[in-house]
C-alpha atoms as a PDB file:
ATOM      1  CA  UNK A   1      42.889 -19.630  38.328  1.00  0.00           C
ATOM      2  CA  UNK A   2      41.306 -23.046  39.365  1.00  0.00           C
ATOM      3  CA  UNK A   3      38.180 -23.004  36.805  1.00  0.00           C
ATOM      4  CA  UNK A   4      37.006 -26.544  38.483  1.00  0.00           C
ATOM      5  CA  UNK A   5      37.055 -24.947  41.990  1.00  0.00           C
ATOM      6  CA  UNK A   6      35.775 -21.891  41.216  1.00  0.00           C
ATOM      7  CA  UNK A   7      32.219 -24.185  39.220  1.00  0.00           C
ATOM      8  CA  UNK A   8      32.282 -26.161  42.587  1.00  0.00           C
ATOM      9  CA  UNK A   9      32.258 -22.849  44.470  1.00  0.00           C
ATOM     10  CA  UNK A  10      29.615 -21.178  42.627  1.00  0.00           C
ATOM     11  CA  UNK A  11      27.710 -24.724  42.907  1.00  0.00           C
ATOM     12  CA  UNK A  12      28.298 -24.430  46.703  1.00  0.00           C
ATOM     13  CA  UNK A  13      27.240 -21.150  47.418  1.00  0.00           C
ATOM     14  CA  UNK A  14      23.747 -21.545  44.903  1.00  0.00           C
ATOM     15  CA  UNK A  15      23.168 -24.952  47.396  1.00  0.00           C
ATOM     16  CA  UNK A  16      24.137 -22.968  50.487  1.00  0.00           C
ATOM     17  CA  UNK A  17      21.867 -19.597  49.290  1.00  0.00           C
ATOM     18  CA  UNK A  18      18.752 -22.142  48.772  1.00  0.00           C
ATOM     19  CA  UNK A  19      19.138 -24.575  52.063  1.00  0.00           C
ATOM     20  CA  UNK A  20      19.842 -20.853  54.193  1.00  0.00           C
ATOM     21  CA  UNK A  21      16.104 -19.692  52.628  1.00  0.00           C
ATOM     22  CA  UNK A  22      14.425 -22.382  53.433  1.00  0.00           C
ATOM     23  CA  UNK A  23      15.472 -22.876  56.701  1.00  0.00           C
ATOM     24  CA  UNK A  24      15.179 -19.294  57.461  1.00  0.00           C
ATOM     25  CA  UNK A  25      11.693 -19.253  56.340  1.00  0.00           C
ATOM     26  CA  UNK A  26      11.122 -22.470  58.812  1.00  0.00           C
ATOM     27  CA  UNK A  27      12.152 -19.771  61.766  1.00  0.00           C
ATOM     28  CA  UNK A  28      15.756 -20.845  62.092  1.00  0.00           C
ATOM     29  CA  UNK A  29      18.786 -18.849  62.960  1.00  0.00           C
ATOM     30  CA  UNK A  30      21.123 -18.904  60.501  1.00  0.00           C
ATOM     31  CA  UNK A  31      24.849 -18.603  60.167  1.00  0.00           C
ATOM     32  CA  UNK A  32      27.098 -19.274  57.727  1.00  0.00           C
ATOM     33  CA  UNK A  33      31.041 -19.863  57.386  1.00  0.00           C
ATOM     34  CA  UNK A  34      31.030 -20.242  61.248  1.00  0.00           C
ATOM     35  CA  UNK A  35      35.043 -19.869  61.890  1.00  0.00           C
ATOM     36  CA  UNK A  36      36.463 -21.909  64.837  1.00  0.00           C
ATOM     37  CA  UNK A  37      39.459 -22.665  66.264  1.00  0.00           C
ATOM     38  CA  UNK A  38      41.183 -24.399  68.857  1.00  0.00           C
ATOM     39  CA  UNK A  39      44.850 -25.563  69.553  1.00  0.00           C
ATOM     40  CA  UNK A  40      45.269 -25.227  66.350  1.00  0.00           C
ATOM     41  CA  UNK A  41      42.229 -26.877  64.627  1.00  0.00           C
ATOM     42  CA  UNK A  42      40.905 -24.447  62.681  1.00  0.00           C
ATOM     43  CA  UNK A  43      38.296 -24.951  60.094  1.00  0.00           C
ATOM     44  CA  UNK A  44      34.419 -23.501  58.638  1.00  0.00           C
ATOM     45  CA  UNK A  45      31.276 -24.252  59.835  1.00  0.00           C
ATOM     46  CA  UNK A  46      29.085 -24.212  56.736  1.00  0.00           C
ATOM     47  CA  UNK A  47      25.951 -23.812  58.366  1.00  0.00           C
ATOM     48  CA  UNK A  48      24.563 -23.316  62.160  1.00  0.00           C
ATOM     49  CA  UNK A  49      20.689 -23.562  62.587  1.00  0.00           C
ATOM     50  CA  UNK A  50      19.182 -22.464  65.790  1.00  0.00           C
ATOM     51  CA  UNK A  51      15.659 -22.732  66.935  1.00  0.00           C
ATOM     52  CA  UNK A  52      14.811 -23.096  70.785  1.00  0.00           C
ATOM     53  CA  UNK A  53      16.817 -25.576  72.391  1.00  0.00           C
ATOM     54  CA  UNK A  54      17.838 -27.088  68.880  1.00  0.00           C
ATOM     55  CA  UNK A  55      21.447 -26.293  67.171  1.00  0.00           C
ATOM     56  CA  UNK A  56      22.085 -28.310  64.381  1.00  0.00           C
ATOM     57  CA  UNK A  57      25.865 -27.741  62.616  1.00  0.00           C
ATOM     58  CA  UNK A  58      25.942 -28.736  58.836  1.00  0.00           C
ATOM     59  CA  UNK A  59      28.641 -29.639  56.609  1.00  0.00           C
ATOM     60  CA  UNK A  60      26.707 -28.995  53.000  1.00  0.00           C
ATOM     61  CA  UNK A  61      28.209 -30.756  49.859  1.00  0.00           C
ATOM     62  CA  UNK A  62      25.996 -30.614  46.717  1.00  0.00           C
ATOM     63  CA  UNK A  63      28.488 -33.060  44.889  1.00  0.00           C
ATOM     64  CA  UNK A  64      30.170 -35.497  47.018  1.00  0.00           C
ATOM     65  CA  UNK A  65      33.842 -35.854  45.802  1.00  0.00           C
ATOM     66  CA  UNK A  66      35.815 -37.022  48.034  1.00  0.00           C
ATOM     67  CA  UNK A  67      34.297 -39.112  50.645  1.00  0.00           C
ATOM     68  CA  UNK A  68      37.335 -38.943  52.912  1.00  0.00           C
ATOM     69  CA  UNK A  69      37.695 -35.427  53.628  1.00  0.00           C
ATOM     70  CA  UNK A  70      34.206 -35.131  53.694  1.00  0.00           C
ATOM     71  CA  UNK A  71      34.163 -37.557  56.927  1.00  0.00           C
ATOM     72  CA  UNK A  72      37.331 -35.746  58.451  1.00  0.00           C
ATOM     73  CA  UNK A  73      35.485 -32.293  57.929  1.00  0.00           C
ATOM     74  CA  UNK A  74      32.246 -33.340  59.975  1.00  0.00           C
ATOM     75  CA  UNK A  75      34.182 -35.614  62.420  1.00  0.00           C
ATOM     76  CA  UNK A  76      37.018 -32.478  63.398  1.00  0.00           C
ATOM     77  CA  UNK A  77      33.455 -30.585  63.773  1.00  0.00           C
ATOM     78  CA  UNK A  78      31.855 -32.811  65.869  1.00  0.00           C
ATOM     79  CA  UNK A  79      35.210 -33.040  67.715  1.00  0.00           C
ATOM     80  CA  UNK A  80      36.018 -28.859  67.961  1.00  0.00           C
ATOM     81  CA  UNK A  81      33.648 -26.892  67.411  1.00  0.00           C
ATOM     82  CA  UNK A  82      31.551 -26.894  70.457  1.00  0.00           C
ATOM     83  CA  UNK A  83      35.137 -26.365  72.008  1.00  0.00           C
ATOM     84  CA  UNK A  84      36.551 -23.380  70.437  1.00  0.00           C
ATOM     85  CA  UNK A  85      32.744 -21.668  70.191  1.00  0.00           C
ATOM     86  CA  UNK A  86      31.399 -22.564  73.818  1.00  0.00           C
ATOM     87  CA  UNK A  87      28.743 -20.016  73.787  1.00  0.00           C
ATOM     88  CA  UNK A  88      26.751 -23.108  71.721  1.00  0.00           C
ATOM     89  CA  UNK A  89      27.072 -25.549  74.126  1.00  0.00           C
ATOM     90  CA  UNK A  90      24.055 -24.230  75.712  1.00  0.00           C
ATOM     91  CA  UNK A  91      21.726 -25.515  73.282  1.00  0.00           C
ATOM     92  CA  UNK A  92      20.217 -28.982  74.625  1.00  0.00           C
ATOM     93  CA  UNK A  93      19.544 -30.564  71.121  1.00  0.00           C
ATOM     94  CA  UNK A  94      22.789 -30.272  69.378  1.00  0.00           C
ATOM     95  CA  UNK A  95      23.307 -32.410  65.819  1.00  0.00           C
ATOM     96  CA  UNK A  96      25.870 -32.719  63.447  1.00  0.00           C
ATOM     97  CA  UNK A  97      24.882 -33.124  60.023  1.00  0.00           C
ATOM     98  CA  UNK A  98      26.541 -34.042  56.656  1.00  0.00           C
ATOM     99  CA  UNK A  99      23.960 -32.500  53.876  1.00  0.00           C
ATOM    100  CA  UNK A 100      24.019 -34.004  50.712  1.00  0.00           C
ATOM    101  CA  UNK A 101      22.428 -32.071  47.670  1.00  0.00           C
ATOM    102  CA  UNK A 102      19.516 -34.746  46.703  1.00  0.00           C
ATOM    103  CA  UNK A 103      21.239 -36.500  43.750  1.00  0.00           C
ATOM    104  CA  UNK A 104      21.225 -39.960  42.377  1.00  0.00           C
ATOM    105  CA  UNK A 105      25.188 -39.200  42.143  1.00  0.00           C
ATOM    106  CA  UNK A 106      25.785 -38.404  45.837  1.00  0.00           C
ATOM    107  CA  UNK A 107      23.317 -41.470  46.564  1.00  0.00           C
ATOM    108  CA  UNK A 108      25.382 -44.144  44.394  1.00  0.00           C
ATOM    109  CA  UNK A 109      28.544 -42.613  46.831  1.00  0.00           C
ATOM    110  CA  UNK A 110      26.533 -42.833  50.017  1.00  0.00           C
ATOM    111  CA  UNK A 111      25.356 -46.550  49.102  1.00  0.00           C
ATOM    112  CA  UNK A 112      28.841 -46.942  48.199  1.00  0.00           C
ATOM    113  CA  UNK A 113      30.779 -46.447  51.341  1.00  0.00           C
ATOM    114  CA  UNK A 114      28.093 -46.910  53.854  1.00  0.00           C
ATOM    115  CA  UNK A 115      30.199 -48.416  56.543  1.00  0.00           C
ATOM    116  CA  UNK A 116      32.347 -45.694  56.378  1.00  0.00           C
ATOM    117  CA  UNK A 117      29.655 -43.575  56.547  1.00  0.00           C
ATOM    118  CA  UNK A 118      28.410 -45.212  59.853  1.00  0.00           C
ATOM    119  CA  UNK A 119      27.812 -42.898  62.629  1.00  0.00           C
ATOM    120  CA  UNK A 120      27.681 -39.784  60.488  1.00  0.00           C
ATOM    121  CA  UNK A 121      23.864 -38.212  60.219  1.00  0.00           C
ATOM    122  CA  UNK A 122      23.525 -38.106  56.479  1.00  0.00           C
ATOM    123  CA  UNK A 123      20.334 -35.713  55.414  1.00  0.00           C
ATOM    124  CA  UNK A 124      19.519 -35.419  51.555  1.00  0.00           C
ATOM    125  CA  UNK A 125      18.263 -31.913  50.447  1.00  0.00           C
ATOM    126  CA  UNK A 126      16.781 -30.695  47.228  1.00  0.00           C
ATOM    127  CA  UNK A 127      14.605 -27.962  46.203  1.00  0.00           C
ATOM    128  CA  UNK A 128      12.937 -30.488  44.477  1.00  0.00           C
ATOM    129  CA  UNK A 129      11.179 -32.506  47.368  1.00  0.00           C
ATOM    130  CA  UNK A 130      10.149 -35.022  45.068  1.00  0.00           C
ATOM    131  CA  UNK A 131      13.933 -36.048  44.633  1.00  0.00           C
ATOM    132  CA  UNK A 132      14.618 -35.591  48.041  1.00  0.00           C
ATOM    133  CA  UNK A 133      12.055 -37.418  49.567  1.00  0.00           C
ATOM    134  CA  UNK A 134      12.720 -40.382  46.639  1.00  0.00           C
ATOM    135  CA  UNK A 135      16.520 -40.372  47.597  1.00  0.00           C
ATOM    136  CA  UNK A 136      16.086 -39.954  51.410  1.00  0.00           C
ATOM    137  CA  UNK A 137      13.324 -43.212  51.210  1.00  0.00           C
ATOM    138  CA  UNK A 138      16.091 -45.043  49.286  1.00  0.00           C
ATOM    139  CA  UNK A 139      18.624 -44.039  51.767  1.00  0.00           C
ATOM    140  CA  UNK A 140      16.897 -44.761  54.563  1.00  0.00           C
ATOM    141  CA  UNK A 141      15.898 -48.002  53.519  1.00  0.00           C
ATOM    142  CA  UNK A 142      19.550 -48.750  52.976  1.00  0.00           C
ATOM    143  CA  UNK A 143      20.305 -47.764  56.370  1.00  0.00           C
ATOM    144  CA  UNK A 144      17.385 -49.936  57.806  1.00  0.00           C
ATOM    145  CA  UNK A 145      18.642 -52.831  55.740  1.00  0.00           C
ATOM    146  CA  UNK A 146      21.815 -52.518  57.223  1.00  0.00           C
ATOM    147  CA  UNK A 147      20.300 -51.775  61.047  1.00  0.00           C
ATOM    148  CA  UNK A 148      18.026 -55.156  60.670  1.00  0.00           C
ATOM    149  CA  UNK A 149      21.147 -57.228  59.913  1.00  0.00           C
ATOM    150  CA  UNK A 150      23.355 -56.009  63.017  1.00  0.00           C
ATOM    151  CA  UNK A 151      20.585 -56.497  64.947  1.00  0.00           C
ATOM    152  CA  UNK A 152      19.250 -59.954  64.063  1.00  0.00           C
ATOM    153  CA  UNK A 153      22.600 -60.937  65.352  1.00  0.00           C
ATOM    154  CA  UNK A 154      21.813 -63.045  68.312  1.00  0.00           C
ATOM    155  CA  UNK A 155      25.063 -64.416  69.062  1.00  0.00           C
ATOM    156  CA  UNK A 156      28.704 -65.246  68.173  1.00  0.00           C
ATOM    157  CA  UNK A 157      30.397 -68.568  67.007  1.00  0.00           C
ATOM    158  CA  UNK A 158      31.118 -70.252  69.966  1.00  0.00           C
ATOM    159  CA  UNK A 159      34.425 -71.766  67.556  1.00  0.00           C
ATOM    160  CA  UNK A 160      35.655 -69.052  65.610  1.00  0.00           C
ATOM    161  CA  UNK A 161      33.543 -65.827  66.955  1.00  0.00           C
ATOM    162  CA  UNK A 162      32.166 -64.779  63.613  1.00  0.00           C
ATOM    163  CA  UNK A 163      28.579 -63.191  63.991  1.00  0.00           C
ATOM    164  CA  UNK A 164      25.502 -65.980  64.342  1.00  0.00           C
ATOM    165  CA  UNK A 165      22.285 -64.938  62.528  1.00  0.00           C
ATOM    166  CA  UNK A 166      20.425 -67.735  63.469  1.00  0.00           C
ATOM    167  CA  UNK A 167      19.134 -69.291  66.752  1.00  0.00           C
ATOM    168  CA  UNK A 168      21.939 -71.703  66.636  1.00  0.00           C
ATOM    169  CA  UNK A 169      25.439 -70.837  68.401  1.00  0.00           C
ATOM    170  CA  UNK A 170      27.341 -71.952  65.546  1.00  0.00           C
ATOM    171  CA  UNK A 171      28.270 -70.028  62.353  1.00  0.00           C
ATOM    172  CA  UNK A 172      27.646 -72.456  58.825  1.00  0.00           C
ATOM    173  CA  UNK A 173      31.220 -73.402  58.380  1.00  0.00           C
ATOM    174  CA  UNK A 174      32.188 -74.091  61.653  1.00  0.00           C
ATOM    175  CA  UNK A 175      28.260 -76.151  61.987  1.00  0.00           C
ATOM    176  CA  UNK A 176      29.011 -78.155  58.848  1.00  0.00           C
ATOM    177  CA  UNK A 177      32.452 -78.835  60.441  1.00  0.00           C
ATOM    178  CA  UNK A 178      31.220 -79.871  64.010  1.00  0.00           C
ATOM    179  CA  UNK A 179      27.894 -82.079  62.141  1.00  0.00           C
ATOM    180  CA  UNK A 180      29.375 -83.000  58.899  1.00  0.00           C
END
């Protein structure tokens, strides 16, 4: 018996149990353990909300552990599973969603690998709002931080190619080169 797998199972299915109520009592259809498979990609939903034209597919993690799989889990998702379950592909408003439990831990790992976190919707949940709302702020000023940089990028170096953050077509090294 795997006593660490079976905490992080009981952890998982208290998280699952308390994001399913409170989305239920939003109005949402909810499933859970949503099986899919196709050519041989087979894996578990966690979560599918519906509500109107909205479908959002959740990967939930209340402790995040391994970063890696974590990303493979909600990128085969995003790749399969309106494939092998085609009956949700009707929805107009479809998301997938990595949901963190609200934790300074999973926080400290998000701020962590942020670039490899690009491109996956991260949403922090807690039954205490306080924390969520504190972590989500914190997140998404992270997130904005990093937005504001790529896009005060104006240009590249016209020597060596390297991003230009200023109004001038030449990076530092390759200005203090050119000018002395």
């Amino acid at each position: 018996m795997n006593l660490k797998k079976n905490i992080f199972d009981k952890e998982h299915a208290e998280f699952m149990n308390q994001f399913i109520s409170e989305y239920k009592e939003k109005g949402y259809n909810v499933e859970h353990e949503v099986p899919y498979n196709w050519y041989g990609d087979r894996g578990f939903i966690d979560i599918v909300l519906c509500k109107g034209n909205k479908l959002i597919i959740c990967e939930l993690k209340p402790q995040l552990t391994d970063i890696g799989e974590t990303i493979r889990q909600v990128r085969k998702a995003e790749d399969v599973f309106l494939k092998a379950k085609p009956e949700y592909s009707r929805f107009e408003d479809i998301k997938f969603v990595l949901v963190l439990k609200a934790t300074n831990e999973n926080l400290e790992v998000c701020k962590q690998y942020s670039e490899v976190l690009k491109g996956v919707k991260v949403i922090f949940w807690n039954t205490d709002k306080k924390a969520q709302e504190r972590i989500s702020l914190e997140y998404e000023n992270l997130l904005h931080g990093r937005l504001e940089a790529e896009n005060n990028v104006r240009t590249i170096c016209l020597i060596c190619k390297k991003p230009v953050y200023s109004d001038l077509a030449l990076c530092d090294d390759c200005a203090k080169i050119r000018w002395g």
